[in-house]
Protein backbone atom coordinates (compact mmCIF):
# COMPACT_ATOMS: atom_id res chain seq x y z
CA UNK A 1 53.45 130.27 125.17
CA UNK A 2 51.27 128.31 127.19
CA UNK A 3 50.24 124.48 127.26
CA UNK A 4 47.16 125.38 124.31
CA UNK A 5 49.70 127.15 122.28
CA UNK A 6 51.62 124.38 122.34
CA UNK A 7 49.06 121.87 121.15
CA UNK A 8 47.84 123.67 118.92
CA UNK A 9 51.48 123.92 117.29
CA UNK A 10 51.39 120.17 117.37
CA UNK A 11 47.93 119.86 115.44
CA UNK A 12 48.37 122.50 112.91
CA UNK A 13 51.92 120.32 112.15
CA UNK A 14 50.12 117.37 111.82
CA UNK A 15 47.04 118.98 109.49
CA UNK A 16 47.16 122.99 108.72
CA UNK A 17 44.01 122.21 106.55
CA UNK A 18 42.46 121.57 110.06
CA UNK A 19 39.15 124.04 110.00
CA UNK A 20 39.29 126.97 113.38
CA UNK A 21 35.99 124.91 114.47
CA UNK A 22 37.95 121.71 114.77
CA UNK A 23 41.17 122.76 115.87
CA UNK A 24 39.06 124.91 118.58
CA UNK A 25 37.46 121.90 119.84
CA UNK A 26 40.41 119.57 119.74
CA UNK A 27 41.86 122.23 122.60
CA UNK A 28 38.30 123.10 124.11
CA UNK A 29 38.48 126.59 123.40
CA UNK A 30 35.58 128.69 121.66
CA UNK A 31 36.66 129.20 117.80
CA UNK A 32 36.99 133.05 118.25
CA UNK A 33 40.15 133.01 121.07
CA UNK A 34 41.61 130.08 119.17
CA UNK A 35 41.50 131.89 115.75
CA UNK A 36 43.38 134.59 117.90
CA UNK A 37 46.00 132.34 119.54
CA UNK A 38 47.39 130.87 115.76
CA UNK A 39 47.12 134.60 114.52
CA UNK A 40 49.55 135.77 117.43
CA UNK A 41 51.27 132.66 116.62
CA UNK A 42 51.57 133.83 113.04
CA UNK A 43 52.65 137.73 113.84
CA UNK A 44 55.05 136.41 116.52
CA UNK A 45 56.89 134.38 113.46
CA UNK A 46 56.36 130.94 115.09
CA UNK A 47 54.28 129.98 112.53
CA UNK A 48 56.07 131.03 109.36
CA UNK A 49 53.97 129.12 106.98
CA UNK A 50 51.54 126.74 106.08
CA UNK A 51 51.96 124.49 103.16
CA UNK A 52 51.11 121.53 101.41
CA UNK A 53 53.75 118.19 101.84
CA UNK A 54 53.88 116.55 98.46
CA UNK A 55 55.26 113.02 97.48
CA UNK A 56 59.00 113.60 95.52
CA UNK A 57 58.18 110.18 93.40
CA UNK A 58 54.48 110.77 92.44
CA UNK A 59 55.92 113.83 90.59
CA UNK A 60 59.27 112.48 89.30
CA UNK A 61 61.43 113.47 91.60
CA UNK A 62 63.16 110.43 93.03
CA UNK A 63 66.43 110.70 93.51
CA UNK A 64 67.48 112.82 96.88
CA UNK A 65 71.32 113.46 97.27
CA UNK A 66 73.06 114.58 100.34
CA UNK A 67 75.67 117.30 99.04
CA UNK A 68 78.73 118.17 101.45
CA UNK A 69 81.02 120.82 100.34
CA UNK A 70 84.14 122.16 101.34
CA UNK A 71 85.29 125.74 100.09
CA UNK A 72 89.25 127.79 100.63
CA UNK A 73 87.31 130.86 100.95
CA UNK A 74 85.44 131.63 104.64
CA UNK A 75 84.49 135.01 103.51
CA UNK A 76 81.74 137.10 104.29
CA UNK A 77 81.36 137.96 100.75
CA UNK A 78 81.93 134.57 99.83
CA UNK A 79 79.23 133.47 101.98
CA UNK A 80 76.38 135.64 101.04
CA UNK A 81 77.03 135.02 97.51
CA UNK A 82 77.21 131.30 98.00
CA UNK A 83 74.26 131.21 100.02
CA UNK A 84 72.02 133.42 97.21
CA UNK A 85 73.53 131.26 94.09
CA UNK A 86 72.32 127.90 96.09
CA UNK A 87 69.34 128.92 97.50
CA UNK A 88 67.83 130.32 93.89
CA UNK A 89 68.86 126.58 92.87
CA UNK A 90 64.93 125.29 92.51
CA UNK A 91 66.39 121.31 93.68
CA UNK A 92 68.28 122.72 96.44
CA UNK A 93 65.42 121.50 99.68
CA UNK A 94 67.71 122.68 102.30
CA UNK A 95 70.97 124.52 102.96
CA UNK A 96 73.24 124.43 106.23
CA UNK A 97 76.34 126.05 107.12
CA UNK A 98 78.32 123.39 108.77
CA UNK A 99 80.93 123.01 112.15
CA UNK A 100 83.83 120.38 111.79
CA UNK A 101 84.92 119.00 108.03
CA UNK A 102 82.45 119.78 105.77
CA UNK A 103 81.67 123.74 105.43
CA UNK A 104 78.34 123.29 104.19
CA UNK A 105 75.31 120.44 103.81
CA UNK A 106 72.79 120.65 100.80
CA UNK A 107 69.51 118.05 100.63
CA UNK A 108 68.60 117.90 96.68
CA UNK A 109 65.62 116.48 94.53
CA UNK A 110 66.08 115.97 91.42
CA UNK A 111 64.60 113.04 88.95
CA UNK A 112 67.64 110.78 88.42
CA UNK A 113 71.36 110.62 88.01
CA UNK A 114 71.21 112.53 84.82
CA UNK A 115 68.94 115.32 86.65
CA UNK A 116 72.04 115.38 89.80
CA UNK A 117 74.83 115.59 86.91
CA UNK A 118 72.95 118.46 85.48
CA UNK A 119 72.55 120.27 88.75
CA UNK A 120 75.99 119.20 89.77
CA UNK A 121 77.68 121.20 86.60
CA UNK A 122 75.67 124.28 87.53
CA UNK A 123 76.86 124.28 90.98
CA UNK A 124 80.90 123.52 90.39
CA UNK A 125 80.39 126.47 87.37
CA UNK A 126 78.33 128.64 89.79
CA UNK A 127 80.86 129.40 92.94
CA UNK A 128 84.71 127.93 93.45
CA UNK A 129 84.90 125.04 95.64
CA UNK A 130 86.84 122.95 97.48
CA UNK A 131 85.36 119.46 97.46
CA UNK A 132 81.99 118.27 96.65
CA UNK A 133 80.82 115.20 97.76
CA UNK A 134 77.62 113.75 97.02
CA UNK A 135 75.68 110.50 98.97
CA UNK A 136 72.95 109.40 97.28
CA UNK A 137 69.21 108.19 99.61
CA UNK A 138 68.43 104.41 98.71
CA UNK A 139 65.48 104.58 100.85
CA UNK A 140 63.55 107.20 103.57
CA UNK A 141 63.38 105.77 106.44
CA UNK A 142 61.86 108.82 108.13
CA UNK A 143 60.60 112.21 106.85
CA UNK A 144 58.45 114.97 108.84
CA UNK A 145 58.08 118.40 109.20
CA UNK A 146 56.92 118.25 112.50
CA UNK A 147 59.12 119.51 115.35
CA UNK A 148 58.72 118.17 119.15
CA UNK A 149 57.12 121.12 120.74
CA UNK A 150 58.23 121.09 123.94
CA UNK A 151 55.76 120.90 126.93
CA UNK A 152 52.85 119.97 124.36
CA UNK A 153 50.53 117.42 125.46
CA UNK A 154 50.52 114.32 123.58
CA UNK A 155 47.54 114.49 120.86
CA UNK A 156 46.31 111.85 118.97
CA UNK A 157 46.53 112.99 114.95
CA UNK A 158 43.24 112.36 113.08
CA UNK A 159 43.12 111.19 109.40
């Protein structure tokens, strides 16, 4: 991966509706290599996707609760079926398996307290557990999707 590749990682995180012609121009190649630079990028799995980012509170999602859980059982079995019950779990944004206290970490969305008690009583009847402990997000400070590529030029994002 090279120093285009790399900005044109950084672009397409800052606008994937950015047209071939414009992202071509932004790292002064012709539109036909760079068309074949984000499709290697694509087949090579470093781009896995490209989506839409949409506001949690302009659809009436606004609560977002940090879930830590501790479990007895550090099975294999255990694990896969853990990790398939919570990832079909529709508010369930993110799932990590943990190191130190806390086995695993869950980001949720849901609408409001009532909405995290609902999803709360499907998770404790869904799997044994340990502990669950949830912190709820007064305010996001900072939210983006974009990692630091590293080695990619600075580029100015337009709007």
């Amino acid at each position: 991966m090279d120093a285009t590749d790399r900005k044109i990682l950084t672009l397409l995180q800052a606008d994937a509706s950015l047209s071939i012609a414009e992202l071509a121009e932004r790292v002064h190649l012709s539109q036909t290599p760079c068309w074949k630079r984000v499709q290697r990028l694509e087949q090579k799995g470093v781009i896995t996707r490209r989506v839409a980012l949409v506001s949690p509170e302009k659809i009436g999602l606004g609560l977002t609760v940090f879930v830590a859980i501790e479990t007895n059982d550090h099975s294999s079995e255990w694990l896969a079926r853990f990790a398939e019950t919570v990832s079909a779990m529709p508010e369930v944004m993110e799932l990590y398996r943990m190191a130190g206290e806390v086995d695993y970490q869950l980001r949720v969305v849901v609408a409001d307290m009532a909405a995290y008690d609902h999803f709360y009583k499907r998770l404790i009847a869904a799997m044994p557990l340990k502990n669950v402990t949830s912190r709820f997000a007064m305010e996001r400070i900072k939210q983006t999707t974009a990692l630091p590529v590293p080695g990619a030029p600075a580029v100015a994002a337009r709007k």
